[in-house]
PDB file of N, CA and C in Angstrom:
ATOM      1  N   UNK A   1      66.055  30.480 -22.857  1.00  0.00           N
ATOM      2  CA  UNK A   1      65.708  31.562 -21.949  1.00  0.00           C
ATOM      3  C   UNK A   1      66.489  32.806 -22.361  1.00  0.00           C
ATOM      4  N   UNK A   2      66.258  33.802 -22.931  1.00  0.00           N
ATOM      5  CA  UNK A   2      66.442  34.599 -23.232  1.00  0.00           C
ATOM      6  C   UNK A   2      67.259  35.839 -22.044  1.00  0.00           C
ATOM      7  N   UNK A   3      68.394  36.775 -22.353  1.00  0.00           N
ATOM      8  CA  UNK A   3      68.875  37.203 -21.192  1.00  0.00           C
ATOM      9  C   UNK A   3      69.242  38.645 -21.867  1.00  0.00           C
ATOM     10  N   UNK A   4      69.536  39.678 -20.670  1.00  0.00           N
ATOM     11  CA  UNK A   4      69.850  41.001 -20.843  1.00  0.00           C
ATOM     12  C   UNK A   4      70.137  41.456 -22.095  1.00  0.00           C
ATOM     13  N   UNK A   5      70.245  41.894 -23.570  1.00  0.00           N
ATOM     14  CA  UNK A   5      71.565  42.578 -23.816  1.00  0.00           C
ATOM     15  C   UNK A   5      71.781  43.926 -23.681  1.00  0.00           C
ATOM     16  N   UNK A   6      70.666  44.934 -23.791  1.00  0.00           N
ATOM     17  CA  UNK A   6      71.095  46.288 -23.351  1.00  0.00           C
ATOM     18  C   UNK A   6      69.886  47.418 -23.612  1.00  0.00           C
ATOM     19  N   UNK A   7      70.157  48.404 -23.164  1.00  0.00           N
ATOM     20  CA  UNK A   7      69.120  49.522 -23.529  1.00  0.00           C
ATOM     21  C   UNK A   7      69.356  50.419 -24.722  1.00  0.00           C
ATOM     22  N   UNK A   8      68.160  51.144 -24.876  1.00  0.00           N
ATOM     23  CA  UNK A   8      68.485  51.788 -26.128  1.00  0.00           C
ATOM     24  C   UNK A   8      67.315  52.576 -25.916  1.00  0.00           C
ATOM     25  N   UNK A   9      67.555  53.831 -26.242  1.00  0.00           N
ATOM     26  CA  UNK A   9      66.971  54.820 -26.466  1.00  0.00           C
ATOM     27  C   UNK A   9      65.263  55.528 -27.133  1.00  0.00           C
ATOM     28  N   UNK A  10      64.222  55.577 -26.383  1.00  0.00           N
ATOM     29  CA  UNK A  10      63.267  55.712 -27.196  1.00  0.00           C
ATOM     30  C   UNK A  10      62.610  57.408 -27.424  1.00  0.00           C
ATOM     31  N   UNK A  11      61.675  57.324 -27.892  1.00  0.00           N
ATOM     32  CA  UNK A  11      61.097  58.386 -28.439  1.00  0.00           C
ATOM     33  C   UNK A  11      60.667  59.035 -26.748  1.00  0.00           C
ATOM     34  N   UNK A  12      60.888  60.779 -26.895  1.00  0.00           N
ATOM     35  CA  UNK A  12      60.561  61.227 -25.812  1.00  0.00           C
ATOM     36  C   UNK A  12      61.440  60.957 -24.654  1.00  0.00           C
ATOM     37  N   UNK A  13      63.095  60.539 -24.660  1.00  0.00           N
ATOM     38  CA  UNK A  13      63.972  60.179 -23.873  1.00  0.00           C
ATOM     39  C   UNK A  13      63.511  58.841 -22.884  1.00  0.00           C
ATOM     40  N   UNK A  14      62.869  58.247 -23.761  1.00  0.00           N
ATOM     41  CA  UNK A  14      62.282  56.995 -22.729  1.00  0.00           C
ATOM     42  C   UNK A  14      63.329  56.218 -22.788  1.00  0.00           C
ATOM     43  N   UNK A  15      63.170  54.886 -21.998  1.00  0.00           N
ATOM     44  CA  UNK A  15      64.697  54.243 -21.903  1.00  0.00           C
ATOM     45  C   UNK A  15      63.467  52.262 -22.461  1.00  0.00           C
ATOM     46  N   UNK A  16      64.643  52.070 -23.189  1.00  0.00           N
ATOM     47  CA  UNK A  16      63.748  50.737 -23.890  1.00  0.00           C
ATOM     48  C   UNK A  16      65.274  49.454 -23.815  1.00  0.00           C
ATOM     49  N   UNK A  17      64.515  48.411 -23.450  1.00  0.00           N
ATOM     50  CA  UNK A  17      65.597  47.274 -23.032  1.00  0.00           C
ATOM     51  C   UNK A  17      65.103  45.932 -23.871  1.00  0.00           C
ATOM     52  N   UNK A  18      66.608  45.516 -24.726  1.00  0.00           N
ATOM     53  CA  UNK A  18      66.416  44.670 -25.204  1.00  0.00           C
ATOM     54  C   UNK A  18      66.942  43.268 -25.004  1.00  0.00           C
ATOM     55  N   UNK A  19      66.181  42.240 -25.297  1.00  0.00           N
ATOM     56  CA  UNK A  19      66.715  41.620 -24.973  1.00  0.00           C
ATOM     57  C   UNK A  19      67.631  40.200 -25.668  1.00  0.00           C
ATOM     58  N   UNK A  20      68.289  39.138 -25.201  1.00  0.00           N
ATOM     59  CA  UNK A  20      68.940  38.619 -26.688  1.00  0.00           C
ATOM     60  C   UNK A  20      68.163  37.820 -27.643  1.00  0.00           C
ATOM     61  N   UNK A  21      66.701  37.634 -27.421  1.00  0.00           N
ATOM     62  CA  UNK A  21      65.699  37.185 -28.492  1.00  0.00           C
ATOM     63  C   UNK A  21      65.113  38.196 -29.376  1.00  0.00           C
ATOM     64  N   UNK A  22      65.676  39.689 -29.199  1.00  0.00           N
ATOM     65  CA  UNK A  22      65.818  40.939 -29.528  1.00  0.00           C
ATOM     66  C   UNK A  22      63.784  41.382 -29.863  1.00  0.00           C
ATOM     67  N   UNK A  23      63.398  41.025 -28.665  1.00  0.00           N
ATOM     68  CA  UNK A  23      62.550  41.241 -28.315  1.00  0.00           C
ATOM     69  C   UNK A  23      62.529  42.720 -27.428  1.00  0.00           C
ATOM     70  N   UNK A  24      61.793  44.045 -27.880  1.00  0.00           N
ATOM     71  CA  UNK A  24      61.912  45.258 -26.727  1.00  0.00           C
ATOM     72  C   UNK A  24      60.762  45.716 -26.079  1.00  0.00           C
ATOM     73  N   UNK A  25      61.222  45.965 -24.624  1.00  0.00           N
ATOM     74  CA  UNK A  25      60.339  46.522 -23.887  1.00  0.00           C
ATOM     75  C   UNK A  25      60.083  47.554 -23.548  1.00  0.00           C
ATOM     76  N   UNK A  26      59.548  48.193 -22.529  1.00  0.00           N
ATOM     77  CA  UNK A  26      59.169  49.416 -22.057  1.00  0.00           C
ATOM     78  C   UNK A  26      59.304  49.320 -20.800  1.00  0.00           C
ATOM     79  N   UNK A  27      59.149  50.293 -20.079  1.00  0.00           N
ATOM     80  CA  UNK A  27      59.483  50.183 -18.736  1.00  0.00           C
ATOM     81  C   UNK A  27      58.010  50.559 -17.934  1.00  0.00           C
ATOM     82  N   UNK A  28      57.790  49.732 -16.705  1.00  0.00           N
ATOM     83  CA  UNK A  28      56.365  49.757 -16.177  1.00  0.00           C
ATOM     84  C   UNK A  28      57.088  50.509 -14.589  1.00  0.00           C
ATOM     85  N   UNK A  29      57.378  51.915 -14.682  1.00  0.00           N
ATOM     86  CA  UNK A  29      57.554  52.957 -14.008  1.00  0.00           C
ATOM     87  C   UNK A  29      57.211  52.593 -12.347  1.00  0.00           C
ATOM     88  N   UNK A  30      55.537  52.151 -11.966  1.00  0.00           N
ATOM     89  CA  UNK A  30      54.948  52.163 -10.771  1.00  0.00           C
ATOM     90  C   UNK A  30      55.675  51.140 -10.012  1.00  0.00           C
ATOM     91  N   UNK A  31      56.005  50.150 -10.340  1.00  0.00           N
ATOM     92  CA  UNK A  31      56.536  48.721 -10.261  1.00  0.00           C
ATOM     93  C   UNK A  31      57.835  48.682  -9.658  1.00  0.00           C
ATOM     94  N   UNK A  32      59.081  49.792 -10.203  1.00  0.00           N
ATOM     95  CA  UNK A  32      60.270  49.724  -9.764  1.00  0.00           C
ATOM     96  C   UNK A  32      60.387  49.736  -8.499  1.00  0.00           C
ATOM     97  N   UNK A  33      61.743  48.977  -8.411  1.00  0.00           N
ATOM     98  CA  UNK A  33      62.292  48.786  -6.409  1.00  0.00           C
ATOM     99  C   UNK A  33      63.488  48.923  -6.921  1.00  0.00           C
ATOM    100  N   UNK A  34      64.687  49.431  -5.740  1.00  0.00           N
ATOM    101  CA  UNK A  34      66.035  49.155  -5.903  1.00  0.00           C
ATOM    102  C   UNK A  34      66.427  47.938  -6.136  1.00  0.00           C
ATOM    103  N   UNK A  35      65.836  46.974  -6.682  1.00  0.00           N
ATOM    104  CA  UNK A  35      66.168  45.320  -6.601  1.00  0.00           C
ATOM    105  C   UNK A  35      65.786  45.090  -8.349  1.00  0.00           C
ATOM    106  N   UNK A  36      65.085  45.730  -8.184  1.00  0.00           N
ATOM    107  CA  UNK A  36      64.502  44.919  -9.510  1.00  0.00           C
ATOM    108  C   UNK A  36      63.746  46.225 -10.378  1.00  0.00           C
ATOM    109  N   UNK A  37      63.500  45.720 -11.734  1.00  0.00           N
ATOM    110  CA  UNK A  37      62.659  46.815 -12.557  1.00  0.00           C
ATOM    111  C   UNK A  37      61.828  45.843 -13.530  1.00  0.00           C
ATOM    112  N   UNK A  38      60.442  46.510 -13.946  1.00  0.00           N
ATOM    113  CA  UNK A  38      59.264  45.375 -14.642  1.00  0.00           C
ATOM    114  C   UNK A  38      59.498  46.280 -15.862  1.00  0.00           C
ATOM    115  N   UNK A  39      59.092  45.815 -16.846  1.00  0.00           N
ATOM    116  CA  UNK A  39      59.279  45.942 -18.207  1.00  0.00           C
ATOM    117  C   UNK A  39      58.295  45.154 -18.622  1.00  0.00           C
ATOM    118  N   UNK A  40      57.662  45.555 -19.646  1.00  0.00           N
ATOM    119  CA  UNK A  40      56.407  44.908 -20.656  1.00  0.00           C
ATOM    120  C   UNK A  40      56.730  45.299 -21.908  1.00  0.00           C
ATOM    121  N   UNK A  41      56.621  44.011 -22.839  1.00  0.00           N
ATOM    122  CA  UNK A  41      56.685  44.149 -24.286  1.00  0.00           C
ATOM    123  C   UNK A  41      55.999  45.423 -24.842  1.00  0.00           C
ATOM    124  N   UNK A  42      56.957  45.906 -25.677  1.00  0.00           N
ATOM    125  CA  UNK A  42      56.640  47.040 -26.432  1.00  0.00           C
ATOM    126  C   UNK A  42      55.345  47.367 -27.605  1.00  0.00           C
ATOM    127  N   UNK A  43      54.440  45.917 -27.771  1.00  0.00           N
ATOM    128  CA  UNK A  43      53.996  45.913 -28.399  1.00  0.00           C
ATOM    129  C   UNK A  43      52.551  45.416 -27.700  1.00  0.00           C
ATOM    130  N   UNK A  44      51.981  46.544 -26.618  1.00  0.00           N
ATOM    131  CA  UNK A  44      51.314  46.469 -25.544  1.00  0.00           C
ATOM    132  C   UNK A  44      49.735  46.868 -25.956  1.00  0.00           C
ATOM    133  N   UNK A  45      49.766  47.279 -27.299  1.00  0.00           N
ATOM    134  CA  UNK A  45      48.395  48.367 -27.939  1.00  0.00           C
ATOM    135  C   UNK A  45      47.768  47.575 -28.633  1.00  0.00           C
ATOM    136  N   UNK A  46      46.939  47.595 -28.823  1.00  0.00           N
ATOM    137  CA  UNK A  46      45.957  46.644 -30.235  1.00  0.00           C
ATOM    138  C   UNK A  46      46.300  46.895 -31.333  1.00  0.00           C
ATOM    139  N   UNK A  47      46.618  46.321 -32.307  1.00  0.00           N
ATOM    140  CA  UNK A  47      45.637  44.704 -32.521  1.00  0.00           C
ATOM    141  C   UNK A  47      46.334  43.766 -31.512  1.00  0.00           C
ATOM    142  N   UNK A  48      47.900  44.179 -31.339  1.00  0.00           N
ATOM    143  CA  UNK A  48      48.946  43.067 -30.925  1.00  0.00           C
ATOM    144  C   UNK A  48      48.233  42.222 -29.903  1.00  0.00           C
ATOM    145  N   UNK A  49      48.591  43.713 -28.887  1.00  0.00           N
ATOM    146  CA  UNK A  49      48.377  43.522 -27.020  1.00  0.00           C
ATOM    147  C   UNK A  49      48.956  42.199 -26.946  1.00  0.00           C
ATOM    148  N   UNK A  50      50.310  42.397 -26.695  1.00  0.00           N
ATOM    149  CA  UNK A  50      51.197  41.688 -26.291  1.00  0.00           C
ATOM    150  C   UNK A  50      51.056  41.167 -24.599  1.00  0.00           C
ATOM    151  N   UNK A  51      51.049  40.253 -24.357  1.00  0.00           N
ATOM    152  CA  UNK A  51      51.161  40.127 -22.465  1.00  0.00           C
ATOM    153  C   UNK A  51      52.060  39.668 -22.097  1.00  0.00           C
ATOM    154  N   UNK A  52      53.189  39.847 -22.627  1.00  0.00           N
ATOM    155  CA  UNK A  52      54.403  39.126 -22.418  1.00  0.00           C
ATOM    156  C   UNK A  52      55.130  40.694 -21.393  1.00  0.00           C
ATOM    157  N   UNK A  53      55.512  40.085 -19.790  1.00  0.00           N
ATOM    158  CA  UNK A  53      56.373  41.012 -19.148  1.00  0.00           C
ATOM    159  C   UNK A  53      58.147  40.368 -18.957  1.00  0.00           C
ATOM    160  N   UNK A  54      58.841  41.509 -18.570  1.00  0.00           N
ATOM    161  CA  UNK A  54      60.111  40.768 -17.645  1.00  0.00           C
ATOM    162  C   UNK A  54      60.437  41.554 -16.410  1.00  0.00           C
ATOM    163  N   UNK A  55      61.387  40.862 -15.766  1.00  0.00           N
ATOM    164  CA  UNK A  55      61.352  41.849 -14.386  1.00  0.00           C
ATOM    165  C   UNK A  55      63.215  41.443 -14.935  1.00  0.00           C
ATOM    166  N   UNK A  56      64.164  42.889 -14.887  1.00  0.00           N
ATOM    167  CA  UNK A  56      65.102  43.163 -14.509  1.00  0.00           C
ATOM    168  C   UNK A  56      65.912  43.309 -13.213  1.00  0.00           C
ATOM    169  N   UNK A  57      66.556  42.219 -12.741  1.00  0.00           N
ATOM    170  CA  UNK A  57      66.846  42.208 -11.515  1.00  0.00           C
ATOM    171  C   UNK A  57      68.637  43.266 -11.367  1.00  0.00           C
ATOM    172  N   UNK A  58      68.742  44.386 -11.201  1.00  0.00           N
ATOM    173  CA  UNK A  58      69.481  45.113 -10.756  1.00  0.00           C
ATOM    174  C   UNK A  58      70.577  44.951 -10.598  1.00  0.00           C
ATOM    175  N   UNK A  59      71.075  44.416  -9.347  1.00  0.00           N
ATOM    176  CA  UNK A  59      72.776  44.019  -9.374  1.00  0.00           C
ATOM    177  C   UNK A  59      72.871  43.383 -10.228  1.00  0.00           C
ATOM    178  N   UNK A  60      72.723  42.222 -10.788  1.00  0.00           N
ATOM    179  CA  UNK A  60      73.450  41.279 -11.630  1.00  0.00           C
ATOM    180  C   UNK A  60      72.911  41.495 -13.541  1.00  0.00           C
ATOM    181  N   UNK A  61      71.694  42.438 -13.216  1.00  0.00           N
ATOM    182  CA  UNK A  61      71.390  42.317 -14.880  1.00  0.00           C
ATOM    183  C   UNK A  61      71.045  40.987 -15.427  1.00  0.00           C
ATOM    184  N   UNK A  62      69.946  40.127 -14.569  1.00  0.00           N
ATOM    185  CA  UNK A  62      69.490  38.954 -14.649  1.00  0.00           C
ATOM    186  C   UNK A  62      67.951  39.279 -15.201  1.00  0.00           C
ATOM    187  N   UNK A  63      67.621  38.362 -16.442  1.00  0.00           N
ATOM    188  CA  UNK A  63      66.600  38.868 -16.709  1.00  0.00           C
ATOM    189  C   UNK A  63      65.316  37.485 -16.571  1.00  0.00           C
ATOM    190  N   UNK A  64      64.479  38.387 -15.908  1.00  0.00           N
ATOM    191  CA  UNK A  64      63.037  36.694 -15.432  1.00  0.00           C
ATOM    192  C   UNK A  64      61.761  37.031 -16.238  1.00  0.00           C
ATOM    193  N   UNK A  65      60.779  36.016 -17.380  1.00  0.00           N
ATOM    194  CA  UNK A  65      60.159  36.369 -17.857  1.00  0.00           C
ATOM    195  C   UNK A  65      59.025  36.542 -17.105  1.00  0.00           C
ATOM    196  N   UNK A  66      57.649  36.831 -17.380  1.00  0.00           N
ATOM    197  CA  UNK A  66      56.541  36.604 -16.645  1.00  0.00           C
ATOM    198  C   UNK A  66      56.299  35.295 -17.573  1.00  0.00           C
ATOM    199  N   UNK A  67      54.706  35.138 -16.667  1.00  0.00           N
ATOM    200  CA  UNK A  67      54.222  33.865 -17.608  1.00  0.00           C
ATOM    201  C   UNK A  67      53.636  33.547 -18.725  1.00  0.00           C
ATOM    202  N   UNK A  68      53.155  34.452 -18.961  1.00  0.00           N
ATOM    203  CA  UNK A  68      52.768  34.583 -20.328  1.00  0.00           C
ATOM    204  C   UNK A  68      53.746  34.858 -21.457  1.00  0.00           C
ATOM    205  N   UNK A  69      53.643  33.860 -22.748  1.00  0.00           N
ATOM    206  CA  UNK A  69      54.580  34.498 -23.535  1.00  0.00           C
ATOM    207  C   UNK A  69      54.124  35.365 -24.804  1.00  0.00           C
ATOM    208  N   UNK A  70      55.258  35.799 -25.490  1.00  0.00           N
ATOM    209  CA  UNK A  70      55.341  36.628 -26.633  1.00  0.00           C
ATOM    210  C   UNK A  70      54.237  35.852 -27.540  1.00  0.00           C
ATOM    211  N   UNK A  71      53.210  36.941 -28.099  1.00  0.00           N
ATOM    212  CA  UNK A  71      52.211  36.479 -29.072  1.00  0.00           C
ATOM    213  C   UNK A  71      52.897  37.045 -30.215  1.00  0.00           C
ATOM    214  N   UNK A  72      53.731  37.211 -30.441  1.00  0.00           N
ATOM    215  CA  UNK A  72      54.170  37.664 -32.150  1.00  0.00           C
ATOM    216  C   UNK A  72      55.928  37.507 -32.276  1.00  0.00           C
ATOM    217  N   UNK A  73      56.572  37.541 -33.435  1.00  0.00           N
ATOM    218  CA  UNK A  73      57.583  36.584 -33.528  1.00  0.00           C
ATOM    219  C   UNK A  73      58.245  38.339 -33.323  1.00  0.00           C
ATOM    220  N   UNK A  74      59.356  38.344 -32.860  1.00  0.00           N
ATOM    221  CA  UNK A  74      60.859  39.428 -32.782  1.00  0.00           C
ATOM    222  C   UNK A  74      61.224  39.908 -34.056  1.00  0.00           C
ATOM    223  N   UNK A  75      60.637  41.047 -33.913  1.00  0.00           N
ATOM    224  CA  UNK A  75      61.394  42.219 -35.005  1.00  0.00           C
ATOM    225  C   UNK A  75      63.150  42.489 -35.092  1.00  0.00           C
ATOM    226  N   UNK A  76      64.084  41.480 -35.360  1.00  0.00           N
ATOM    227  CA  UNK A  76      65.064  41.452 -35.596  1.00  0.00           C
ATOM    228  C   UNK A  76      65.814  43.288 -36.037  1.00  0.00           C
ATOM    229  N   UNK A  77      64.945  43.982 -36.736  1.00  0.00           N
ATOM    230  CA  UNK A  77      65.292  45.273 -37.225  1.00  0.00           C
ATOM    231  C   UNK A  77      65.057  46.382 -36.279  1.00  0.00           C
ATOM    232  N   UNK A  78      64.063  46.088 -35.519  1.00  0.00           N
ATOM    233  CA  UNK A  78      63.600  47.284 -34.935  1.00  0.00           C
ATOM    234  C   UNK A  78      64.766  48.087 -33.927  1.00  0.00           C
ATOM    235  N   UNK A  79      65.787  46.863 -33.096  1.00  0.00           N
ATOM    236  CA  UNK A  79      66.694  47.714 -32.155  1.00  0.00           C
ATOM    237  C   UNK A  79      67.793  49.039 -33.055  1.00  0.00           C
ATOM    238  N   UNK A  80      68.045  48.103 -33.814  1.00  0.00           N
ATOM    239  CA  UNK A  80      69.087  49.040 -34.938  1.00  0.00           C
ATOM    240  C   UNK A  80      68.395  49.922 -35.260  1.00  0.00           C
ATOM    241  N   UNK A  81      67.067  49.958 -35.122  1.00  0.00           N
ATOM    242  CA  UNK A  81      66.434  51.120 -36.281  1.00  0.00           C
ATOM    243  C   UNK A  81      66.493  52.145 -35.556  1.00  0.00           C
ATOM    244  N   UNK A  82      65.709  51.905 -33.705  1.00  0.00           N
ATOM    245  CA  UNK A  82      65.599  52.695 -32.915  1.00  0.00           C
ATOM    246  C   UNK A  82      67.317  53.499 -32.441  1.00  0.00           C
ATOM    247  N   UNK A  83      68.258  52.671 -32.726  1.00  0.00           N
ATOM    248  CA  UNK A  83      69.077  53.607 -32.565  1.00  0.00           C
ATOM    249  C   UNK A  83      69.839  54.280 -33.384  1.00  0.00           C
ATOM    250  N   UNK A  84      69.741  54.038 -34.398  1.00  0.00           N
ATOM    251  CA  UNK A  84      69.883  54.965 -35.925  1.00  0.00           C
ATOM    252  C   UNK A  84      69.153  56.439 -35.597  1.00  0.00           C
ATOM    253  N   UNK A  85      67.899  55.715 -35.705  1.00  0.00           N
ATOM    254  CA  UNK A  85      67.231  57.208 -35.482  1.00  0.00           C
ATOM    255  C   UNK A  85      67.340  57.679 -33.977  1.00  0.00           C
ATOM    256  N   UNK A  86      67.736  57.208 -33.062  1.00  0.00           N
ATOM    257  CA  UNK A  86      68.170  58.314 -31.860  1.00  0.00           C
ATOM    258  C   UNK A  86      69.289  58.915 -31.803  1.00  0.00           C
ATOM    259  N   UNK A  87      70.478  58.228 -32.516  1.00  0.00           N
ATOM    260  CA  UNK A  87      71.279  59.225 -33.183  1.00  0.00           C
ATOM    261  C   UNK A  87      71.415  60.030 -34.007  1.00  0.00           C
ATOM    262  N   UNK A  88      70.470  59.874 -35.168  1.00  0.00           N
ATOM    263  CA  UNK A  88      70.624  61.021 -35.644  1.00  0.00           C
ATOM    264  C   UNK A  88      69.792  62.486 -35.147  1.00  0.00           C
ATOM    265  N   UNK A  89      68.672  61.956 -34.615  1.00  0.00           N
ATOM    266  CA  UNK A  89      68.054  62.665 -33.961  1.00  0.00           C
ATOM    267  C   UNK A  89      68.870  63.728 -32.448  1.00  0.00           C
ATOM    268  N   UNK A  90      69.767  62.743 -31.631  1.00  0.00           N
ATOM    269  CA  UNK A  90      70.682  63.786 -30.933  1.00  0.00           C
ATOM    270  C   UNK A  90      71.796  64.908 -32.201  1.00  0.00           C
ATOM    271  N   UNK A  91      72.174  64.018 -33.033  1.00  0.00           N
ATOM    272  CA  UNK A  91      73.098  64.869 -33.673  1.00  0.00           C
ATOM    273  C   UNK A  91      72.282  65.790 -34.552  1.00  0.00           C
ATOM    274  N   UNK A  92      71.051  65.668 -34.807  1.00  0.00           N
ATOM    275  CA  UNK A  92      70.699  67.326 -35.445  1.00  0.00           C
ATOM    276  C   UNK A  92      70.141  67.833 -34.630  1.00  0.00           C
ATOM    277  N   UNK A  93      70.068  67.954 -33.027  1.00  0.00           N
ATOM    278  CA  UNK A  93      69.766  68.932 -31.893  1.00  0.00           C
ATOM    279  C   UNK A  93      70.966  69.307 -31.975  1.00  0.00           C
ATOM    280  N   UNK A  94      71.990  68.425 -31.423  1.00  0.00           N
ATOM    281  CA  UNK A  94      73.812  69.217 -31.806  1.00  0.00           C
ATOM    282  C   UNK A  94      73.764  70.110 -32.499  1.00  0.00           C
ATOM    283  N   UNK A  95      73.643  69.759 -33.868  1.00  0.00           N
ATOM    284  CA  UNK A  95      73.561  70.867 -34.913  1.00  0.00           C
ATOM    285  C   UNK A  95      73.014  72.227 -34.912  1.00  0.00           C
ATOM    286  N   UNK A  96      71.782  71.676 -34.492  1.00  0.00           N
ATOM    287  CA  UNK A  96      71.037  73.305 -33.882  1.00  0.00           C
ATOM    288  C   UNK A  96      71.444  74.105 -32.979  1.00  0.00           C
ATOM    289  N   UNK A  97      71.749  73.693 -31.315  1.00  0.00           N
ATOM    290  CA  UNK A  97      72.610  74.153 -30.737  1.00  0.00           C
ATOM    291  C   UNK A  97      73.795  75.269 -31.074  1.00  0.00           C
ATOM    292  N   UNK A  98      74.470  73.914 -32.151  1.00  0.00           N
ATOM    293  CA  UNK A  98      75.720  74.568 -32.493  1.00  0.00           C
ATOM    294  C   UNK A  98      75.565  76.116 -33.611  1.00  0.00           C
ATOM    295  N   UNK A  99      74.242  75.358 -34.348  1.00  0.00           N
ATOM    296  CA  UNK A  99      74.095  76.732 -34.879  1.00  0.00           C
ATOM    297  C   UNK A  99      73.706  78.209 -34.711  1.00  0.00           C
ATOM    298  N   UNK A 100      72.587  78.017 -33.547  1.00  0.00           N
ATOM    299  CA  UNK A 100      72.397  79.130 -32.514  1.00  0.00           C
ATOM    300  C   UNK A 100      73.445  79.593 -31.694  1.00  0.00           C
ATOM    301  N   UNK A 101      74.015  79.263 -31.568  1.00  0.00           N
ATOM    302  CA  UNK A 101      75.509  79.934 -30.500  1.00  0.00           C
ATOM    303  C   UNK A 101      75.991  80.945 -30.884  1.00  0.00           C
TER     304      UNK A 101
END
């Protein structure tokens, strides 16, 4: 059973949560409560169309799958990648910033 390990940064300041089968999701916005938050695999578009969800339970950072599982095996690379490139991506807005001043 697979559990929390953390968020990470997506395209357009979206917020993406991974988890320790380093499987990532997205966040299903309409859904949230102060208790809990739904999340659906990131890989939600065709050909994949993934139907694999989780629900993030809040205080404790307990993570519950839905019932359906993952139709495609965990991109081991993709979390690192996404935050490579969201850092460098904040640090050459820095840059710009800094250079306009």
């Amino acid at each position: 059973m697979p559990t929390f390990s953390k968020f990470i940064n997506g395209q357009r300041r979206s917020q993406k949560m991974v988890d320790s089968d380093r499987f990532i999701y997205s966040r299903k916005k309409p859904r949230d409560t102060p208790l809990y938050s739904a999340w659906r695999c990131r890989k939600n578009n065709p050909p994949t169309k993934c139907p694999c969800h989780a629900y993030l339970t809040l205080p404790d950072n307990s993570l519950t799958l839905g019932s359906k599982p993952h139709n495609h095996p965990a991109d081991n690379a993709a979390p690192l990648k996404r935050e490579v490139l969201s850092t460098l991506k904040r640090k050459a807005a820095e840059l710009c910033v800094d250079t306009t001043a």
